[in-house]
Protein backbone atom coordinates (compact mmCIF):
# COMPACT_ATOMS: atom_id res chain seq x y z
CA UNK A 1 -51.52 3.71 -81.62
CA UNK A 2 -51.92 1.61 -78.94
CA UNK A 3 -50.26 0.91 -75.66
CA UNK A 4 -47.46 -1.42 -76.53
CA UNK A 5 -46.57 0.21 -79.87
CA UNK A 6 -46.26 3.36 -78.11
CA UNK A 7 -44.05 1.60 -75.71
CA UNK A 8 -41.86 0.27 -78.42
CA UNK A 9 -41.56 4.07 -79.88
CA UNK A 10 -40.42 5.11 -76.97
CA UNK A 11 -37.83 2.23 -76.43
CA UNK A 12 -36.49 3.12 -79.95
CA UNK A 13 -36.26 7.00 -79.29
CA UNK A 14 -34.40 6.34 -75.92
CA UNK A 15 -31.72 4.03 -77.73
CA UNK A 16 -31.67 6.55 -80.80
CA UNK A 17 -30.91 9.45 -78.27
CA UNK A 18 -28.20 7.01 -76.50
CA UNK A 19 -26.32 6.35 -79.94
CA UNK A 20 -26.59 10.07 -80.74
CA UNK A 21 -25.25 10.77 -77.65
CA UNK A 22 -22.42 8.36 -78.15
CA UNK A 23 -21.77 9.81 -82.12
CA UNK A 24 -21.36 13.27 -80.16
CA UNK A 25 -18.28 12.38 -77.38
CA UNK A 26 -17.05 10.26 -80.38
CA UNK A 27 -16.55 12.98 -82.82
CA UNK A 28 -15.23 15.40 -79.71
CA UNK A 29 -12.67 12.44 -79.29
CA UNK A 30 -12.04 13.30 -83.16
CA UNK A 31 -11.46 17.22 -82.57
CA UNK A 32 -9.45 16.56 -79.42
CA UNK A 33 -6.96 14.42 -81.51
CA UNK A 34 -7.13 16.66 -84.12
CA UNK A 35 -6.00 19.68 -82.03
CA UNK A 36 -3.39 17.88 -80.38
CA UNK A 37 -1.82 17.32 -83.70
CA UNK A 38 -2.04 20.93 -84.78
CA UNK A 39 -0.67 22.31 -81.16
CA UNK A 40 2.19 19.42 -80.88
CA UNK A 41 3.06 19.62 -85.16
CA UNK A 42 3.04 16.43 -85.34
CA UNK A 43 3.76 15.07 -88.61
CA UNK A 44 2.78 11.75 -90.46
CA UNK A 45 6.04 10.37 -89.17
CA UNK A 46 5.41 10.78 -86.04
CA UNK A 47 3.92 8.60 -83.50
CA UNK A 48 1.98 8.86 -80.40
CA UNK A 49 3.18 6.60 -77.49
CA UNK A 50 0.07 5.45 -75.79
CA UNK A 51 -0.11 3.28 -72.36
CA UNK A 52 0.37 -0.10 -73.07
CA UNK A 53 -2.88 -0.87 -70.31
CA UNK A 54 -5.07 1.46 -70.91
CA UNK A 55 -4.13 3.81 -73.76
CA UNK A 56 -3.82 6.73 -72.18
CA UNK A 57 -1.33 9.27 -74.63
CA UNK A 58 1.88 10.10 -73.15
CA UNK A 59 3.94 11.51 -75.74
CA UNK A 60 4.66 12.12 -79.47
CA UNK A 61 8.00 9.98 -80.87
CA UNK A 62 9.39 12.19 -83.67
CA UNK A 63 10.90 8.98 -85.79
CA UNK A 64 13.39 10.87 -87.69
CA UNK A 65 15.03 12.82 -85.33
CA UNK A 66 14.56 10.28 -82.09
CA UNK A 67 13.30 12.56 -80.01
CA UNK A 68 10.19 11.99 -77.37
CA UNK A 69 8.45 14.56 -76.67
CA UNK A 70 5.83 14.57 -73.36
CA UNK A 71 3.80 17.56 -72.07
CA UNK A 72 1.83 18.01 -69.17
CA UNK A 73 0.15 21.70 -68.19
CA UNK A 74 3.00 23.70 -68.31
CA UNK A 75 5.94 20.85 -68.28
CA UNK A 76 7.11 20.00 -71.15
CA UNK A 77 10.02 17.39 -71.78
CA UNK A 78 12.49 16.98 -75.27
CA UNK A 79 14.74 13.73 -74.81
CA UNK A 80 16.94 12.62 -77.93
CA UNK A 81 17.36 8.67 -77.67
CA UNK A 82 20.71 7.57 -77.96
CA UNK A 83 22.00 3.87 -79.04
CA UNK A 84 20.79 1.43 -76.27
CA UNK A 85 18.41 4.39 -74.65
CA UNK A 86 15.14 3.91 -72.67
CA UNK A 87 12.50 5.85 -71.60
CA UNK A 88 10.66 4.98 -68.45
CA UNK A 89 7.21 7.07 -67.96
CA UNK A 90 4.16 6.18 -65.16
CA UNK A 91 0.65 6.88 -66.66
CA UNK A 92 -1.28 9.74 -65.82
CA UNK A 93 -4.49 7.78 -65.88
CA UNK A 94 -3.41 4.22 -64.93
CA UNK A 95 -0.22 4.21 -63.44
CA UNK A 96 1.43 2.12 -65.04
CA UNK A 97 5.00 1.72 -65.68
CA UNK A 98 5.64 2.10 -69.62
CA UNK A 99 9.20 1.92 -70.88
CA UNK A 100 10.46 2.51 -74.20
CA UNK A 101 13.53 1.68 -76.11
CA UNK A 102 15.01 3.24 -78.81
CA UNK A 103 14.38 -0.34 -80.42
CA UNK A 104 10.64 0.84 -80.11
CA UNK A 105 10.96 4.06 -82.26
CA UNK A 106 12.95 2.34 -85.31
CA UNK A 107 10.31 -0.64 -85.89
């Protein structure tokens, strides 16, 4: 081999080591999901409410019953949603201000 294609092998092993790289936090994205659905039982009804900026999960929505549900560490919150109700949570990893209406968990 000479100098440039062994140049160009190397090129290609560094970008094939990059998109393994990226194929391994992907499918630990998969698992974490996963496991959140298995600890929080959520069902195929249910729904996770994400930050509308930057899609950071902030709770299940149980669409049967109407009921929220938000944990964080060792808090966890249950709210029902009554007629007309609204939820009004700040992102853990934005900050943002995300409301939801009982609207929201119907459609």
């Amino acid at each position: 081999m000479d100098k440039k294609q062994n140049q160009d092998f190397e090129l290609r092993l560094i970008d094939l080591e990059k998109s393994y790289i990226s194929l391994l936090k992907e499918i630990k994205n998969l698992v974490n999901i996963e496991s959140f659905v298995a600890e929080n039982k959520v069902c195929e009804k249910d729904k996770i409410w994400v930050c509308e900026k930057c899609k950071f999960k902030l709770a299940v929505i149980d669409v049967n019953n109407k009921e929220v549900r938000i944990r964080h560490k060792d808090l966890y919150l249950w709210n029902k949603m009554d007629k007309g109700g609204e939820i009004k949570i700040i992102c853990r990893g934005c900050s943002h201000l995300n409301t939801l209406f009982e609207n929201d968990i119907i459609n």
